[in-house]
C-alpha atoms as a PDB file:
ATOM      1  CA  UNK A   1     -69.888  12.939  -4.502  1.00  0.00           C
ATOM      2  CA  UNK A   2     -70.334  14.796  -1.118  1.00  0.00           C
ATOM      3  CA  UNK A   3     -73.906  16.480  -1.284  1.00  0.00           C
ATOM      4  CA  UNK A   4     -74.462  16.532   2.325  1.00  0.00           C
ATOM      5  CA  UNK A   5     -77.773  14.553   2.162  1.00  0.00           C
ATOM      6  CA  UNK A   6     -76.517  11.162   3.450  1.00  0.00           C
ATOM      7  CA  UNK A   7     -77.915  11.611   7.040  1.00  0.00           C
ATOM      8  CA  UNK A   8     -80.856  12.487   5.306  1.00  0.00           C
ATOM      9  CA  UNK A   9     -81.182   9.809   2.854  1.00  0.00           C
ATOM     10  CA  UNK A  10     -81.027   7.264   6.200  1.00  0.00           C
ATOM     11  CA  UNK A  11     -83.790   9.144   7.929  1.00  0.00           C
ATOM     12  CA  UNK A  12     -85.540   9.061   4.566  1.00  0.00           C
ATOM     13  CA  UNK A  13     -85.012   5.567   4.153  1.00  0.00           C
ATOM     14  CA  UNK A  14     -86.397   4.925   7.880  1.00  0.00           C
ATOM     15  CA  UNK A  15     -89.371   7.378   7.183  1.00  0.00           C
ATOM     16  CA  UNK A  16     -87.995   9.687  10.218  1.00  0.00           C
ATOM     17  CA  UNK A  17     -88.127  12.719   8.295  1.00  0.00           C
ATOM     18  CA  UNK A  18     -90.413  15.428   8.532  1.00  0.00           C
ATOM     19  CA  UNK A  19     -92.797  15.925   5.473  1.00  0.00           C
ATOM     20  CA  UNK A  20     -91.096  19.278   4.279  1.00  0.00           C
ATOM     21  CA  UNK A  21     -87.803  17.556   4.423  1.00  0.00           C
ATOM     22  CA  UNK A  22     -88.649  14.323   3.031  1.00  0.00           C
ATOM     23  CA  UNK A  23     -90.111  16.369   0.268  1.00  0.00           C
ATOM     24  CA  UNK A  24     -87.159  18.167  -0.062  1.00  0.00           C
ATOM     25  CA  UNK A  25     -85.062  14.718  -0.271  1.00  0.00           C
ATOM     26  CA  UNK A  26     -87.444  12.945  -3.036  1.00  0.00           C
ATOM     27  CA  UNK A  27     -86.524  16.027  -5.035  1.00  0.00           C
ATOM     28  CA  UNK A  28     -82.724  15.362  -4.221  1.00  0.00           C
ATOM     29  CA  UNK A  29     -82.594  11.951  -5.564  1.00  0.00           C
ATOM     30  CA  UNK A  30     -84.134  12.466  -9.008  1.00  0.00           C
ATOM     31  CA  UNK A  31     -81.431  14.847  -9.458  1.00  0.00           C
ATOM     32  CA  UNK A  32     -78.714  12.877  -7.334  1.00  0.00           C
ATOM     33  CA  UNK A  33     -77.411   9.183  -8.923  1.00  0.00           C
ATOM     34  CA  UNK A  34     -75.199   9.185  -5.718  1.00  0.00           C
ATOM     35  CA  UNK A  35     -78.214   9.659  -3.216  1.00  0.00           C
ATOM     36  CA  UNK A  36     -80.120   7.565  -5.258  1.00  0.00           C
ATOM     37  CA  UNK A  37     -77.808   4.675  -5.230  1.00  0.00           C
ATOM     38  CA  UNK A  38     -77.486   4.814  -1.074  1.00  0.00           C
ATOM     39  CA  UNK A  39     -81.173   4.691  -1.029  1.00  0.00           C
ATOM     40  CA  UNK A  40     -81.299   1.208  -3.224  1.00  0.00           C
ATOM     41  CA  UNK A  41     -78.320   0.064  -0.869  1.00  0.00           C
ATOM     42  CA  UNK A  42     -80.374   0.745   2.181  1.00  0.00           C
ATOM     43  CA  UNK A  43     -83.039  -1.314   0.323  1.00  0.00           C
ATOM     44  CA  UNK A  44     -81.310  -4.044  -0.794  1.00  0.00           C
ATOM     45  CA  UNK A  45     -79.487  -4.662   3.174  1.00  0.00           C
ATOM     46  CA  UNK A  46     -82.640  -3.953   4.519  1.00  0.00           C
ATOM     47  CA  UNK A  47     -83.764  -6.554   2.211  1.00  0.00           C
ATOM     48  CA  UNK A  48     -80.878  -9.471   3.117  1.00  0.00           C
ATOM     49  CA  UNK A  49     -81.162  -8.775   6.530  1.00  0.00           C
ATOM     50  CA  UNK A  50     -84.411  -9.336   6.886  1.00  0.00           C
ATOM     51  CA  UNK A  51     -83.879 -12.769   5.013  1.00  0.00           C
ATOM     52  CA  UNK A  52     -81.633 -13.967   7.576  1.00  0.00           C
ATOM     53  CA  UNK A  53     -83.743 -12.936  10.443  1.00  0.00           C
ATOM     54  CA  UNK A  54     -84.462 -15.937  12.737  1.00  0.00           C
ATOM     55  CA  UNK A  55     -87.064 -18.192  12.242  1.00  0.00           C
ATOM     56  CA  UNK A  56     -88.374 -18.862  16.086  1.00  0.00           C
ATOM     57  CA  UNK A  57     -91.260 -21.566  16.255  1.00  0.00           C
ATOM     58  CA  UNK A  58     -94.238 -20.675  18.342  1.00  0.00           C
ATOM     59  CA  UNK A  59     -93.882 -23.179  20.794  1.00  0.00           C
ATOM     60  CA  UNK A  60     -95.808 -23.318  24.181  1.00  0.00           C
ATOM     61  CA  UNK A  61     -93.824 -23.201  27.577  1.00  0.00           C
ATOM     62  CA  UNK A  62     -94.267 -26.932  27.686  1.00  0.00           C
ATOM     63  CA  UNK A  63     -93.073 -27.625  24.236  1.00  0.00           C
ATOM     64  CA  UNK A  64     -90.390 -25.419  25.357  1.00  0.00           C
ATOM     65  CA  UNK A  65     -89.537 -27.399  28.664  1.00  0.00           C
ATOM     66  CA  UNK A  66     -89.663 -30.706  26.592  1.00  0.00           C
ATOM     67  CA  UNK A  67     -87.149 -29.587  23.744  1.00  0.00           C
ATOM     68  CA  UNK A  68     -85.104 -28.264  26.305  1.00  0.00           C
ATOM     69  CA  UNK A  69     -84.110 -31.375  28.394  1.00  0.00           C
ATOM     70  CA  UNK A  70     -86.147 -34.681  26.655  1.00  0.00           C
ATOM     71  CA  UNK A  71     -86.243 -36.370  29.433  1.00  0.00           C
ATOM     72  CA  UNK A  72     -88.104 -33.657  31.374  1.00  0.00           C
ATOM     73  CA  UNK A  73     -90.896 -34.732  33.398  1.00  0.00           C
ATOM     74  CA  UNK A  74     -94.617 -35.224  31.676  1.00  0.00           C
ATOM     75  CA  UNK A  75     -95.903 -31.231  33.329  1.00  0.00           C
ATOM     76  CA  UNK A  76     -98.886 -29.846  31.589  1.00  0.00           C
ATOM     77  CA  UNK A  77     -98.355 -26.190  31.243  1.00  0.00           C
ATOM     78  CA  UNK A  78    -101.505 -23.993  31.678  1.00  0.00           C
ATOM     79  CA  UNK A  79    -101.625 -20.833  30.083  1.00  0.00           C
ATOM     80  CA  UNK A  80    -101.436 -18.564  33.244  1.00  0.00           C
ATOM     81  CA  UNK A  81     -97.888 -21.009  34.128  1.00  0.00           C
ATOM     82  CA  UNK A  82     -96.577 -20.047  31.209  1.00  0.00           C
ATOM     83  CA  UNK A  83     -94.608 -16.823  32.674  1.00  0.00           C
ATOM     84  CA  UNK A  84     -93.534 -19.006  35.586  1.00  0.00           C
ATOM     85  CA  UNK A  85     -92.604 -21.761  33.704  1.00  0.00           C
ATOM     86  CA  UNK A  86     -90.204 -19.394  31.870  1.00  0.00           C
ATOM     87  CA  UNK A  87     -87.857 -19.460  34.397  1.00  0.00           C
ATOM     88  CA  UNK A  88     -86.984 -22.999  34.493  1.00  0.00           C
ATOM     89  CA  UNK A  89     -86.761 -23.457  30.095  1.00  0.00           C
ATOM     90  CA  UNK A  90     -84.225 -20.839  30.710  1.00  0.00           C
ATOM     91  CA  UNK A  91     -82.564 -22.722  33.400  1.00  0.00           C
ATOM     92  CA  UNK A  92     -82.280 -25.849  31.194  1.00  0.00           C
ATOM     93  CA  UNK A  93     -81.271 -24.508  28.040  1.00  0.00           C
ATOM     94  CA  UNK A  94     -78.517 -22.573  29.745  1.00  0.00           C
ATOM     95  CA  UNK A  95     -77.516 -25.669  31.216  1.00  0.00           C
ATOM     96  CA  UNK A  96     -77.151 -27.529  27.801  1.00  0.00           C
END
C-alpha cells in the first residue's frame, strides 16, 4: 500500500521530525499495518547492524605500535606522543 508516509516513517524512525509531524505519524501507524511494519523493519536492521558493528580495543599508541610490527622497538609512548605517534602505527599497518 502506497500512503505516502514512507519518507516520513524514516525521519520518524531517526527522530528528525518535527513534533506536529511526528504526532501526525504516531497517529498514521495505529491506523497503517504497512507503516507500521517499515517502522519494525527499521528497528530490527537498526538492530543487526548495530550487532555487527566493530569491536575496536582501546589500545594506547604504544600498544598500537607493538601489535603493529612485534618486533618494533621497546618506545614508551607518553600521552602528549600519542598524536605523533599516530603517524608511524599507520605507516606500519599499511605496510603489513
Amino acid at each position: 500500500m502506497n500512503c505516502g508516509y514512507a519518507e516520513k516513517i524514516i525521519l520518524y524512525f531517526y527522530g528528525e521530525l518535527p513534533e506536529s509531524a511526528a504526532e501526525d505519524v504516531k497517529s498514521h501507524l495505529g491506523a497503517c499495518a504497512s507503516c507500521g511494519a517499515r517502522l519494525s523493519m527499521l528497528g530490527s536492521l537498526s538492530e543487526n547492524l548495530n550487532s555487527l558493528a566493530a569491536h575496536v580495543p582501546a589500545l594506547s599508541a604504544e600498544e598500537l605500535l607493538r601489535a603493529a610490527h612485534p618486533d618494533y622497538p621497546d618506545m614508551p609512548v607518553r600521552p602528549e606522543q600519542e598524536f605523533d605517534v599516530w603517524g608511524v602505527v599507520q605507516w606500519n599497518v599499511h605496510r603489513m
